[in-house]
Protein backbone atom coordinates (compact mmCIF):
# COMPACT_ATOMS: atom_id res chain seq x y z
CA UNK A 1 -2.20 8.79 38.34
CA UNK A 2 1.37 7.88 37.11
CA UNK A 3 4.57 9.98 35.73
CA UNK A 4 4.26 11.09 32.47
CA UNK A 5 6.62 9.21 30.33
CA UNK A 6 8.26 9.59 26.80
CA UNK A 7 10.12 6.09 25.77
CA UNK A 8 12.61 6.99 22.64
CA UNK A 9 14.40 3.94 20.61
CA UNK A 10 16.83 5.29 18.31
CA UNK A 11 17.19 2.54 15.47
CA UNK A 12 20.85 3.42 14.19
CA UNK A 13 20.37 1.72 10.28
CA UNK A 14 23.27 4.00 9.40
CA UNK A 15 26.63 2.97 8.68
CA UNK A 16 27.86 5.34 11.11
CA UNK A 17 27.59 5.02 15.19
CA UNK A 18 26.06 7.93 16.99
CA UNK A 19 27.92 9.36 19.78
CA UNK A 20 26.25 11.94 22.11
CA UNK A 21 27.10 15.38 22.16
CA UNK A 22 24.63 16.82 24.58
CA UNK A 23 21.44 16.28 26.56
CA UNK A 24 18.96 18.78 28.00
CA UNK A 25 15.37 18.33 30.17
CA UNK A 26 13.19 21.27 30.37
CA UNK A 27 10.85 19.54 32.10
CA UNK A 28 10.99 16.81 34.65
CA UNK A 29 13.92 14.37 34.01
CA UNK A 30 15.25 11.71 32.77
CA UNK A 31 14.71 8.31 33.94
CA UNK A 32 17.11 6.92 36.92
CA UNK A 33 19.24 4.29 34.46
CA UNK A 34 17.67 4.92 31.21
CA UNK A 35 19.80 8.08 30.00
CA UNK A 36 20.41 8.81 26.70
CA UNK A 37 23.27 6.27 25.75
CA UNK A 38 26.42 7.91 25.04
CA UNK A 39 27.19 5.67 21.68
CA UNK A 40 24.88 3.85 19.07
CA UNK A 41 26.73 1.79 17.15
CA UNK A 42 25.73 1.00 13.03
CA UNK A 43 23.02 -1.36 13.49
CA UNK A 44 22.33 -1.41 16.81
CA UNK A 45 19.45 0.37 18.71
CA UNK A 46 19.71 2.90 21.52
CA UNK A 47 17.04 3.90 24.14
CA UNK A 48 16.64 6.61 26.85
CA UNK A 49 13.31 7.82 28.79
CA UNK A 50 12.57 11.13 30.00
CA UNK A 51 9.29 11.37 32.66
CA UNK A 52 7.22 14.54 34.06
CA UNK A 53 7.72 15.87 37.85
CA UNK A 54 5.49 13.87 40.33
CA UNK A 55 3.51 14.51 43.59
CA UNK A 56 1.38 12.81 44.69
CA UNK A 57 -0.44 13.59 40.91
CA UNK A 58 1.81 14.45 37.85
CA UNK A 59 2.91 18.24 38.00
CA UNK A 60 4.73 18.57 34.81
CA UNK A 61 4.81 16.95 31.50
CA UNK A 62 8.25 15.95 30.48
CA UNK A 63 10.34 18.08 27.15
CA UNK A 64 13.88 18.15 26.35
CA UNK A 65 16.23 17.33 23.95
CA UNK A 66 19.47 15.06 22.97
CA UNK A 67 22.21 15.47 20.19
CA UNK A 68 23.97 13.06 18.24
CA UNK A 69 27.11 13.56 16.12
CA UNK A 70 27.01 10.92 13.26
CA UNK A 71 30.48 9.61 13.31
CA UNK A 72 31.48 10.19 9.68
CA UNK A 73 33.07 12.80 7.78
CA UNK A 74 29.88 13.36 6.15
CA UNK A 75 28.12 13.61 9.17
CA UNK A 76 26.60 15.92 11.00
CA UNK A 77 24.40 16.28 13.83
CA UNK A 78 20.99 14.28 14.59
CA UNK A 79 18.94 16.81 17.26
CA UNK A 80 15.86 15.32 19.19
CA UNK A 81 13.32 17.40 20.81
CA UNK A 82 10.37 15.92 22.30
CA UNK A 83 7.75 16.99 24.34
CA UNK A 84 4.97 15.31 25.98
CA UNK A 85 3.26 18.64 27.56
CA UNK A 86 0.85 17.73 31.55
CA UNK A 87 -2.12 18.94 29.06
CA UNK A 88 -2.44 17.96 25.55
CA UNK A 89 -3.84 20.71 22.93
CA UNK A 90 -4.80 19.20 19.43
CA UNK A 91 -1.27 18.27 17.97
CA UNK A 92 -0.79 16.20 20.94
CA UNK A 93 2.69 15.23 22.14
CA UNK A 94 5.21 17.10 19.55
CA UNK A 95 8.30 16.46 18.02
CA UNK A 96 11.16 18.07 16.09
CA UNK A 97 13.98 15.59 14.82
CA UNK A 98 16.48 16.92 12.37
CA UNK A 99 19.28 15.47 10.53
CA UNK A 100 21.92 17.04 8.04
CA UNK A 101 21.91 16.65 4.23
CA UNK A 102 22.65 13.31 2.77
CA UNK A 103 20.90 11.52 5.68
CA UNK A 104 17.33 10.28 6.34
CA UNK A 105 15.55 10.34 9.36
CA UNK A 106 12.13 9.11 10.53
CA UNK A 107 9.91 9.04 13.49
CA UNK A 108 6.66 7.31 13.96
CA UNK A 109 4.62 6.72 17.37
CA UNK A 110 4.84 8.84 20.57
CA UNK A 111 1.00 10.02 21.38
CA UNK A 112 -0.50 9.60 24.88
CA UNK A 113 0.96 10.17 28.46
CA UNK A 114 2.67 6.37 28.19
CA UNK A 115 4.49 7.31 25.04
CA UNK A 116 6.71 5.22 22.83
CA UNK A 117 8.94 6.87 20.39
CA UNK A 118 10.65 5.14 17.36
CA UNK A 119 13.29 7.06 15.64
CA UNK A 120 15.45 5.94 12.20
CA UNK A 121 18.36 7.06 10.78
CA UNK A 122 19.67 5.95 7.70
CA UNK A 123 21.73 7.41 4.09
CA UNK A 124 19.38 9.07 1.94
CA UNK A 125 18.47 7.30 -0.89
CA UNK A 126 15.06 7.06 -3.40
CA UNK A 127 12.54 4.66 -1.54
CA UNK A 128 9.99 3.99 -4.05
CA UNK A 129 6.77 1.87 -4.21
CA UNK A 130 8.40 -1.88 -5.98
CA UNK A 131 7.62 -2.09 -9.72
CA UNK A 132 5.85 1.16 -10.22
CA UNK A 133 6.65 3.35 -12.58
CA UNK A 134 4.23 6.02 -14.28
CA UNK A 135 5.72 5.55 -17.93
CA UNK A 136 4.33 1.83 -17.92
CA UNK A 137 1.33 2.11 -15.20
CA UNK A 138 0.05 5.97 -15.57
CA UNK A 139 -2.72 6.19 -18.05
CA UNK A 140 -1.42 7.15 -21.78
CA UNK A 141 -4.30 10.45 -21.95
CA UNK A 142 -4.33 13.08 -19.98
CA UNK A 143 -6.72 14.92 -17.41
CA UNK A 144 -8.58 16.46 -20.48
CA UNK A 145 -12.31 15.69 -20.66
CA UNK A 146 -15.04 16.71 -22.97
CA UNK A 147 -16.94 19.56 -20.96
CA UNK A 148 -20.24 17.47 -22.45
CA UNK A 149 -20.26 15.51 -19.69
CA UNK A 150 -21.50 15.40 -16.68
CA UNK A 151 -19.77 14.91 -13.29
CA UNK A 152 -21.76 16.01 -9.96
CA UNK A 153 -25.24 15.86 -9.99
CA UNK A 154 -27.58 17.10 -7.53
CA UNK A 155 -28.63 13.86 -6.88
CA UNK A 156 -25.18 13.25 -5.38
CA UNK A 157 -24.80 16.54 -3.09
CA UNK A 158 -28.49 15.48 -1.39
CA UNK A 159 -27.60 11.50 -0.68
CA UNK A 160 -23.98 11.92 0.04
CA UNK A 161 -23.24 15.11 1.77
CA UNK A 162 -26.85 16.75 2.93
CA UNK A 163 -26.80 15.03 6.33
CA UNK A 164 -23.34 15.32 6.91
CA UNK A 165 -23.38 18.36 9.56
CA UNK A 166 -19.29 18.70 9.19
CA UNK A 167 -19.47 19.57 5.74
CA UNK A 168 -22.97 21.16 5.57
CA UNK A 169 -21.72 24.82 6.52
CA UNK A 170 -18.87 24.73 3.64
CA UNK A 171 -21.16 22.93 0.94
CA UNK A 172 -23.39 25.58 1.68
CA UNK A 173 -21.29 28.41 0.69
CA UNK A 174 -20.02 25.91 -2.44
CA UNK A 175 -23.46 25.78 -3.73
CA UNK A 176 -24.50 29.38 -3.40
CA UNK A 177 -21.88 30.02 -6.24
CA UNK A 178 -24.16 27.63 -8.68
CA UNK A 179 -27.25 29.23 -7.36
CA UNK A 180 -28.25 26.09 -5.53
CA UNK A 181 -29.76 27.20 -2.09
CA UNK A 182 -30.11 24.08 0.16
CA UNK A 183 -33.10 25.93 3.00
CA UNK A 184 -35.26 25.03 -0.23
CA UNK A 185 -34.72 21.77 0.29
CA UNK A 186 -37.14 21.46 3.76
CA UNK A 187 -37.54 17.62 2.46
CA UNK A 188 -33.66 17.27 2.18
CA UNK A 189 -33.28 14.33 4.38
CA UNK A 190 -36.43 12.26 3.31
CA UNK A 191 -35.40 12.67 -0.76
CA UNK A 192 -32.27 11.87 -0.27
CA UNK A 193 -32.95 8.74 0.99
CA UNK A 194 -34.62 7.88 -2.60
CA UNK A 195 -32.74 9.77 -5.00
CA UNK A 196 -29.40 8.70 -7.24
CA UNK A 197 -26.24 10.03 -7.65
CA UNK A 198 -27.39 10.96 -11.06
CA UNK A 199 -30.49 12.32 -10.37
CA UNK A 200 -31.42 16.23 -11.46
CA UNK A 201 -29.71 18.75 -12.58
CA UNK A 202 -25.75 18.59 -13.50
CA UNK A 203 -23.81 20.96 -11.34
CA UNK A 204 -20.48 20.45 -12.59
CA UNK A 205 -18.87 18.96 -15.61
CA UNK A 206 -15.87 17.02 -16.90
CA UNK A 207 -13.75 20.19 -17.96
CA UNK A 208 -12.80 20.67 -14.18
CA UNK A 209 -10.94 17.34 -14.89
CA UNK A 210 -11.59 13.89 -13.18
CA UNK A 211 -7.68 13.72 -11.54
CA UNK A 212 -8.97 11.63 -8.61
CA UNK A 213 -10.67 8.86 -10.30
CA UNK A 214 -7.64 8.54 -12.90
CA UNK A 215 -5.65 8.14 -9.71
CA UNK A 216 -7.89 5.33 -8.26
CA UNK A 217 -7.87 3.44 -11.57
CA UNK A 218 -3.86 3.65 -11.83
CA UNK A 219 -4.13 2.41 -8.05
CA UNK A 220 -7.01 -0.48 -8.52
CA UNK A 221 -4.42 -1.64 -11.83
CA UNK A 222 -1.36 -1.89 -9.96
CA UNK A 223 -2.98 -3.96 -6.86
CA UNK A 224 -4.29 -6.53 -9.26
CA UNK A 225 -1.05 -6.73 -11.06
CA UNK A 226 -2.12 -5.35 -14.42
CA UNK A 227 -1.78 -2.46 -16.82
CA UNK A 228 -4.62 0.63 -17.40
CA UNK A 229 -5.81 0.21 -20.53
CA UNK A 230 -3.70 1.60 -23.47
CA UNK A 231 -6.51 4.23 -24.90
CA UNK A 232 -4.75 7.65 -25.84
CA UNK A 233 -7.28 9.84 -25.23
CA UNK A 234 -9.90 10.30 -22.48
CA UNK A 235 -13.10 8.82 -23.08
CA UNK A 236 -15.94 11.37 -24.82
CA UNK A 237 -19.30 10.09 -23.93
CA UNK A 238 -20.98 9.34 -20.78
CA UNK A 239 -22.06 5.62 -21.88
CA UNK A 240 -18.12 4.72 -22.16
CA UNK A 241 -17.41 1.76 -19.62
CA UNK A 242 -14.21 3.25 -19.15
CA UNK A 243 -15.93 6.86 -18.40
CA UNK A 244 -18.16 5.44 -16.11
CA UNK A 245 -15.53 3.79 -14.14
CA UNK A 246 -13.23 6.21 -13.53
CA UNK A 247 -15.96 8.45 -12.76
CA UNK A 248 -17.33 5.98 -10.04
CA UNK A 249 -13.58 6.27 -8.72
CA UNK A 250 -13.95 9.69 -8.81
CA UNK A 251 -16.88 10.15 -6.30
CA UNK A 252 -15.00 7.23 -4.01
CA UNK A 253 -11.92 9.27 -3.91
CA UNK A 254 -13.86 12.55 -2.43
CA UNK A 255 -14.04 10.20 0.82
CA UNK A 256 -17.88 11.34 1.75
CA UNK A 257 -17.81 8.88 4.92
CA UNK A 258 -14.69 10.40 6.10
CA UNK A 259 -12.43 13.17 5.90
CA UNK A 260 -12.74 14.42 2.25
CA UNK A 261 -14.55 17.85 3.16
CA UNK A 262 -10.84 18.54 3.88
CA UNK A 263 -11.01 19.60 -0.09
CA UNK A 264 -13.45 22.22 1.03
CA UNK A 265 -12.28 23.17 4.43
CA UNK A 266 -8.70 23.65 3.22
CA UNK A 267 -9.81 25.63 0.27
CA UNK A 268 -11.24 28.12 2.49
CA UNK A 269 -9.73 31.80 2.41
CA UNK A 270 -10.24 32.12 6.31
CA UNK A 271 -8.01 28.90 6.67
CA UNK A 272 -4.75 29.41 8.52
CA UNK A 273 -1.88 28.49 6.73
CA UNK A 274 0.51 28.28 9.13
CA UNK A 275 0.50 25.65 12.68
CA UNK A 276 -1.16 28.64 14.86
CA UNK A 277 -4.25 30.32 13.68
CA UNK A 278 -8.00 30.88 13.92
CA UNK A 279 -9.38 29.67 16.83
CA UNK A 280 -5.67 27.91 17.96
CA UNK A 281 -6.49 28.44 21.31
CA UNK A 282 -9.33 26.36 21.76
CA UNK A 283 -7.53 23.40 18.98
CA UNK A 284 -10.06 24.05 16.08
CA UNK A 285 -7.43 23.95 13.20
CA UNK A 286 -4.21 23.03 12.81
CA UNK A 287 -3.00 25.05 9.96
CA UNK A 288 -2.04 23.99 6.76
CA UNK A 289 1.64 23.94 6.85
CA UNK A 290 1.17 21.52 9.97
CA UNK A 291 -0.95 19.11 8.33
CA UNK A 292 0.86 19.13 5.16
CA UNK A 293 4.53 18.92 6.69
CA UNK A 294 3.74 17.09 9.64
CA UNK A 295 0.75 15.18 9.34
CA UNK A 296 0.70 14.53 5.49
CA UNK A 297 4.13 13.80 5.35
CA UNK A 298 4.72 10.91 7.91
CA UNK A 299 1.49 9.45 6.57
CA UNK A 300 3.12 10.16 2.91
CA UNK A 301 6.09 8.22 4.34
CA UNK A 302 4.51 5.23 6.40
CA UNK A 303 2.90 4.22 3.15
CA UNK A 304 5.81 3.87 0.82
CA UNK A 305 7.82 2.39 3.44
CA UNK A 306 5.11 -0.34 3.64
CA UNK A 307 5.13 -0.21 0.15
CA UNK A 308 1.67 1.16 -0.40
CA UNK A 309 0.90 3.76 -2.96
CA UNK A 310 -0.55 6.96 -1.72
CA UNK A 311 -3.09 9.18 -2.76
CA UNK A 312 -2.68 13.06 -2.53
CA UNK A 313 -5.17 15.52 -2.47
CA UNK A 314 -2.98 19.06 -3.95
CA UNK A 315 -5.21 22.68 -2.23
CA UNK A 316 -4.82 24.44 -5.54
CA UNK A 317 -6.54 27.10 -4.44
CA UNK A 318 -7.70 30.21 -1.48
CA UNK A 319 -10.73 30.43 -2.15
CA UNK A 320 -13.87 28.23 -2.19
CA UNK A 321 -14.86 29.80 -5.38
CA UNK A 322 -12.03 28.16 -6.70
CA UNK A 323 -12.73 25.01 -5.65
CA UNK A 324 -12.28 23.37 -8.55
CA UNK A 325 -9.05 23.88 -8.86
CA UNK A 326 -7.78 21.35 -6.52
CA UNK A 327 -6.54 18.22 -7.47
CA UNK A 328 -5.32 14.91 -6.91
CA UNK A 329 -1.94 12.45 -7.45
CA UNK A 330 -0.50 9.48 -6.55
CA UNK A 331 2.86 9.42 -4.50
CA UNK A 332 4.75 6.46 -5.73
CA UNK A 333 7.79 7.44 -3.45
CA UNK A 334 10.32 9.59 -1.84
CA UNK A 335 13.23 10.98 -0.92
CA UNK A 336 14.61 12.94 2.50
CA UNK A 337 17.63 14.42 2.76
CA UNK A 338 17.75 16.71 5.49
CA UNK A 339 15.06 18.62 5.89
CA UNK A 340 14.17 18.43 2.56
CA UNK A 341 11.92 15.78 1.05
CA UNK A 342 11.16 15.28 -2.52
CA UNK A 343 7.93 13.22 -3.57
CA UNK A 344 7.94 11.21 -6.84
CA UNK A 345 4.41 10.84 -8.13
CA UNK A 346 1.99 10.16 -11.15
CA UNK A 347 0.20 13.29 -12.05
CA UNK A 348 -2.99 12.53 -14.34
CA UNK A 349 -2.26 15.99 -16.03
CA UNK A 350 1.11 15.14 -17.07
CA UNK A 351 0.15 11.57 -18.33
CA UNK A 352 3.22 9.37 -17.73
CA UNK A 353 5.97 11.90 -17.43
CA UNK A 354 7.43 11.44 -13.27
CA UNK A 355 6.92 14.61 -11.34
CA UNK A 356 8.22 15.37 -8.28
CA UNK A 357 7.10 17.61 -5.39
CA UNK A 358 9.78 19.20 -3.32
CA UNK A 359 9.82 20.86 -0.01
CA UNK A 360 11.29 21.44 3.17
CA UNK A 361 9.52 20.39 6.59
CA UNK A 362 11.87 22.45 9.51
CA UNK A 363 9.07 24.94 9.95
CA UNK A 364 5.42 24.91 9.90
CA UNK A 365 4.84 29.08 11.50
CA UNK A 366 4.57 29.80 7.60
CA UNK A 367 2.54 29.10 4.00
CA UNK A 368 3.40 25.48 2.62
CA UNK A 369 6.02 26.24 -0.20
CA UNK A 370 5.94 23.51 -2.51
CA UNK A 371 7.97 23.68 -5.53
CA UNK A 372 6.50 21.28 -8.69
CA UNK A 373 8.62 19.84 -11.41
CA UNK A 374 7.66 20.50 -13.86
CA UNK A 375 5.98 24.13 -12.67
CA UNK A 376 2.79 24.46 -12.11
CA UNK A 377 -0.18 26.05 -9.98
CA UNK A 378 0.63 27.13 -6.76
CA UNK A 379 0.00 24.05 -3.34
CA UNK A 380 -1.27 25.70 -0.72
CA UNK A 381 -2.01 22.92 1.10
CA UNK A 382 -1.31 18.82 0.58
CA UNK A 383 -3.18 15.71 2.75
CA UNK A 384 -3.54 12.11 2.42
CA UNK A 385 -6.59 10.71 0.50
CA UNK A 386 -8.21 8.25 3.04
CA UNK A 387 -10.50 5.36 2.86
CA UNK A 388 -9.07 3.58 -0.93
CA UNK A 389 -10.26 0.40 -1.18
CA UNK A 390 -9.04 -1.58 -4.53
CA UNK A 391 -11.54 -2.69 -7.12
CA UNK A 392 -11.33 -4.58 -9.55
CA UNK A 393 -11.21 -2.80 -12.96
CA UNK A 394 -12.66 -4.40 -15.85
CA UNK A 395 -10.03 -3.41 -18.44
CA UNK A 396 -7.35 -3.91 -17.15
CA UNK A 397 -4.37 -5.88 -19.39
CA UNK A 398 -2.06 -8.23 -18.19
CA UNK A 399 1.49 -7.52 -18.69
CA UNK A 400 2.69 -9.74 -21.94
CA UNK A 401 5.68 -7.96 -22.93
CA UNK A 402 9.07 -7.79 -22.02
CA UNK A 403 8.94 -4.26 -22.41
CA UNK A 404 5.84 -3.44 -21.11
CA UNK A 405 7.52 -5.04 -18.00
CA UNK A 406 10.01 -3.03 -18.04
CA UNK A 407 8.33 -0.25 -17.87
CA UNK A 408 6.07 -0.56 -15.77
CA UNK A 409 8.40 -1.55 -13.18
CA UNK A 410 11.99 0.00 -13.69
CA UNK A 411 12.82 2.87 -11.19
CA UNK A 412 13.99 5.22 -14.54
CA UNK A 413 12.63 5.87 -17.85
CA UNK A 414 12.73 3.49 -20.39
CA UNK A 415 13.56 3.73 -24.36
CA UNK A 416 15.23 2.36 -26.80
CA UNK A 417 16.16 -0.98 -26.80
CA UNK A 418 16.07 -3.46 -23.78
CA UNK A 419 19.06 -5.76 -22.58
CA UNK A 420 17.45 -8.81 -21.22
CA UNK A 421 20.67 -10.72 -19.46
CA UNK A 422 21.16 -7.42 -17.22
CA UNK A 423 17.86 -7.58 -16.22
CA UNK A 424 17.73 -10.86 -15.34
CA UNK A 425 20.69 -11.10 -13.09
CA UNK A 426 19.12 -8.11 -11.10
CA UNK A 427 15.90 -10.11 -10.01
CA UNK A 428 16.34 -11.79 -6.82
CA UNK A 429 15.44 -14.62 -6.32
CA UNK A 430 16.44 -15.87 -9.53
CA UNK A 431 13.40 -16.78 -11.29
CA UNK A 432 12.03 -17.31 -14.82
CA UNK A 433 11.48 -14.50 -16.94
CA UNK A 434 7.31 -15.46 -17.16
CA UNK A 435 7.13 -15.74 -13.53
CA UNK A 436 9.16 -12.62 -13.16
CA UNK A 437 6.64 -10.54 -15.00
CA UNK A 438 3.60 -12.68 -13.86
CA UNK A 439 4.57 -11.17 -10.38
CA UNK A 440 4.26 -7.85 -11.16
C-alpha cells in the first residue's frame, strides 16, 4: 500500500504575491522537492505535497500547516491546515484555510488517501449568479396561501416515503402529531403501489406556505430565459394552473429519492448542533454547524461560481413538532470576506425585496448563528436542496421591455427612470439591444 499523500495548488488570483512565513508537519513530512514554495507571485500558481510515515505499510497519515503573508498593506496572513488522518472518520480528510478581511479564499477537492487540493485567493468582491435579480425574476406575491387548500395528502406519505427505511423512523414520529399511525397500515407497501399523491385524507394545508415550489418556479423561469408570471397575489383555488404547478414543484423540491429527509432529521431536538455529537464516535452525524458551514457552504459556493442558482433548505426549527416551520430560498450569490460570508438570495416571503444571510464559518464546536436581513426566525441549521431538474413552466413571459430587462438582470435595485446609452456600453460583446435582452 502506498504513502499517504496530500497534493495542495495554491492558485494566487490576487494582485498580491504570497511569500511564506512558516511551515509545520505534524505528521509525516513533506515531500523531498515539493516544499511549500517560498513566493507565489499575482497570477501564478504554487504547489507543495506533504505524505504520511511509511514502513513497509503506511504508519501515519500526513497533517500540518503553511502560512502566507499577502504582500500588501492590506494584507494579512493566508493559514493552511490540512490533514489527511491513516483512518478516515465521516468528515474525511479536513481542512481549515483562513484569510483576513477584504480577501476571499476557496478550497475545493482533497478526499481520499491520493488527495488533490485546490486553493484560491482572490479580493473580495459580490459574485453573483449573471442577470438575476429578485426585483425582476422573484414572484410579485408572497408566501401567503389560502389555508383552503390542500398540500400533503396521505396519498403522498404512502407512495413516496412509506418504503423509504431512512426516513421511516422520523416520518413516524411526524405523523403521530396528526394522529396518523402508520402499523395500521399492514398493506402499506402493496397500496402504495396504486394510490396518488392526492389520494385520502389532507394532512397539511397551504397556510404552512409553499416556499419550495415558489423557489423551483423562480429557478425553472430563469433557465428558460423568461419572467414568472406577473400575478400579485398567490393563487386561491386548487384548480389554478399556476397552483398546481408550483405545488408539483413543491413535492419535487422535498427530494423523496434523495436526501430531503434532511428537513426532518435536522429538525430533530436530539440533533447535535455542533461538528461532535450523538453517536460522533461511531460517524452517525455530523452536526449541524458542520454541514451548514462546511458542507453547505462550499456546495453554496461551487454553484454560483459555476453560475448556477442554488436552492436552500433554512431548519427553522428544534423540534419535529415544528416541522413546518422550515423553509426554503434561493441563493443567487455571495460574498466572503474573511471568515465571514454573506449570501444574497430570493426569499418567497419577502417577495422581491434581496435578503441576505450572514455568518461566519471559523468554527463549527457551536450552534449555527445566522443573522437574516431583514430579521427573522431563528436558522438552526442550512443545506443544499439536491436533485433540481428545470421544467418547463407554462406561464412563463418573455422579457419585452427595456425595463423589465433591467430588472431582472441588474446587480442593484432598479427605479425611476432608465439610461439606455450607459447600459449599452456596459454589455460586452457589443451587441444589439433585442439580442441583448433575448439572451437573458
Amino acid at each position: 500500500m502506498s504513502r499517504i499523500r496530500m497534493y495542495v495548488f495554491i492558485h494566487n488570483e490576487a494582485d498580491a504575491a504570497l511569500r511564506l512565513t512558516g511551515q509545520e508537519v505534524t505528521w509525516g513530512e513533506f515531500t523531498e522537492g515539493w516544499e511549500p514554495p517560498a513566493l507565489i507571485h499575482p497570477g501564478a500558481d504554487g504547489q507543495f505535497q506533504g505524505e504520511g510515515d511509511l514502513f513497509l505499510a503506511p504508519t501515519t497519515g500526513t497533517e500540518g500547516n503553511v502560512r502566507y503573508q499577502i504582500d500588501t498593506p492590506d494584507g494579512g496572513e493566508l493559514y493552511i491546515h490540512w490533514n489527511s488522518p491513516l483512518v478516515e472518520s465521516q468528515y474525511g480528510n479536513t481542512f481549515h484555510i483562513w484569510c483576513p478581511p477584504g480577501w476571499d479564499v476557496a478550497h475545493w477537492g482533497g478526499q481520499g488517501h491520493e488527495a488533490k487540493l485546490h486553493i484560491r485567493l482572490r479580493r473580495t468582491a459580490a459574485r453573483r449568479v449573471a442577470n438575476f435579480n429578485p426585483q425582476g425574476r422573484g414572484l410579485k406575491f408572497l408566501n401567503k396561501w389560502n389555508e383552503q387548500l390542500p398540500v400533503i395528502h396521505l396519498g403522498f406519505i404512502l407512495k413516496n416515503l412509506y418504503g423509504n427505511n431512512t426516513c421511516l423512523g422520523t416520518l413516524t414520529s411526524l405523523l403521530a402529531q396528526v394522529t396518523i399511525d402508520l402499523s395500521t397500515f399492514g398493506f402499506g407497501r402493496v397500496l402504495a403501489s396504486t394510490v396518488d399523491d392526492d389520494w385520502g385524507p389532507s394532512l397539511t394545508n397551504a397556510s404552512m406556505g409553499l416556499c419550495g415550489g415558489m423557489v423551483y418556479t423562480v429557478m425553472d423561469c430563469y433557465y428558460h430565459h423568461q419572467l414568472p408570471p406577473e400575478n400579485a397575489s398567490s393563487p386561491d383555488t386548487p384548480d389554478d394552473p399556476l397552483f398546481r404547478y408550483i405545488h408539483q414543484r413543491l413535492i419535487d423540491s422535498f427530494d423523496i429519492e434523495g436526501d430531503g429527509c434532511r428537513f426532518l432529521s435536522y429538525s430533530a431536538d436530539f440533533y447535535p448542533n455542533g461538528d461532535e455529537g450523538l453517536a460522533q464516535g461511531i460517524g452517525v452525524f455530523k452536526g449541524r454547524s458542520w454541514v451548514s458551514y462546511r458542507d453547505a457552504w462550499e456546495q453554496i459556493r461551487a454553484d454560483i461560481d459555476a453560475g448556477r442558482l442554488c436552492p436552500l433548505a433554512l431548519v427553522q426549527t428544534n423540534a419535529l413538532s415544528g416541522f413546518g416551520q422550515n423553509h426554503q430560498v434561493l441563493v443567487y450569490g455571495y460574498q466572503r470576506s474573511g471568515q465571514d460570508i454573506t449570501l444574497f438570495v430570493y426569499d418567497p416571503n419577502k417577495g422581491q425585496q434581496e435578503t441576505t444571510l450572514m455568518f461566519n464559518i471559523t468554527h463549527t464546536t457551536g450552534e449555527v448563528n445566522v443573522m437574516r436581513n431583514p430579521p427573522d426566525k431563528r436558522i438552526w441549521a442550512f443545506f443544499r436542496i439536491d436533485g433540481y431538474t428545470p421544467k418547463q413552466p407554462p406561464f412563463g413571459r418573455k422579457i419585452t421591455s427595456l425595463r423589465d430587462a433591467v430588472r431582472a438582470s441588474s446587480t442593484t435595485p432598479v427605479s425611476g427612470s432608465i439610461a439606455i446609452r450607459p447600459l449599452l456600453n456596459q454589455i460586452a460583446p457589443p451587441i444589439s439591444l433585442v439580442s441583448w435582452m433575448r439572451s437573458l
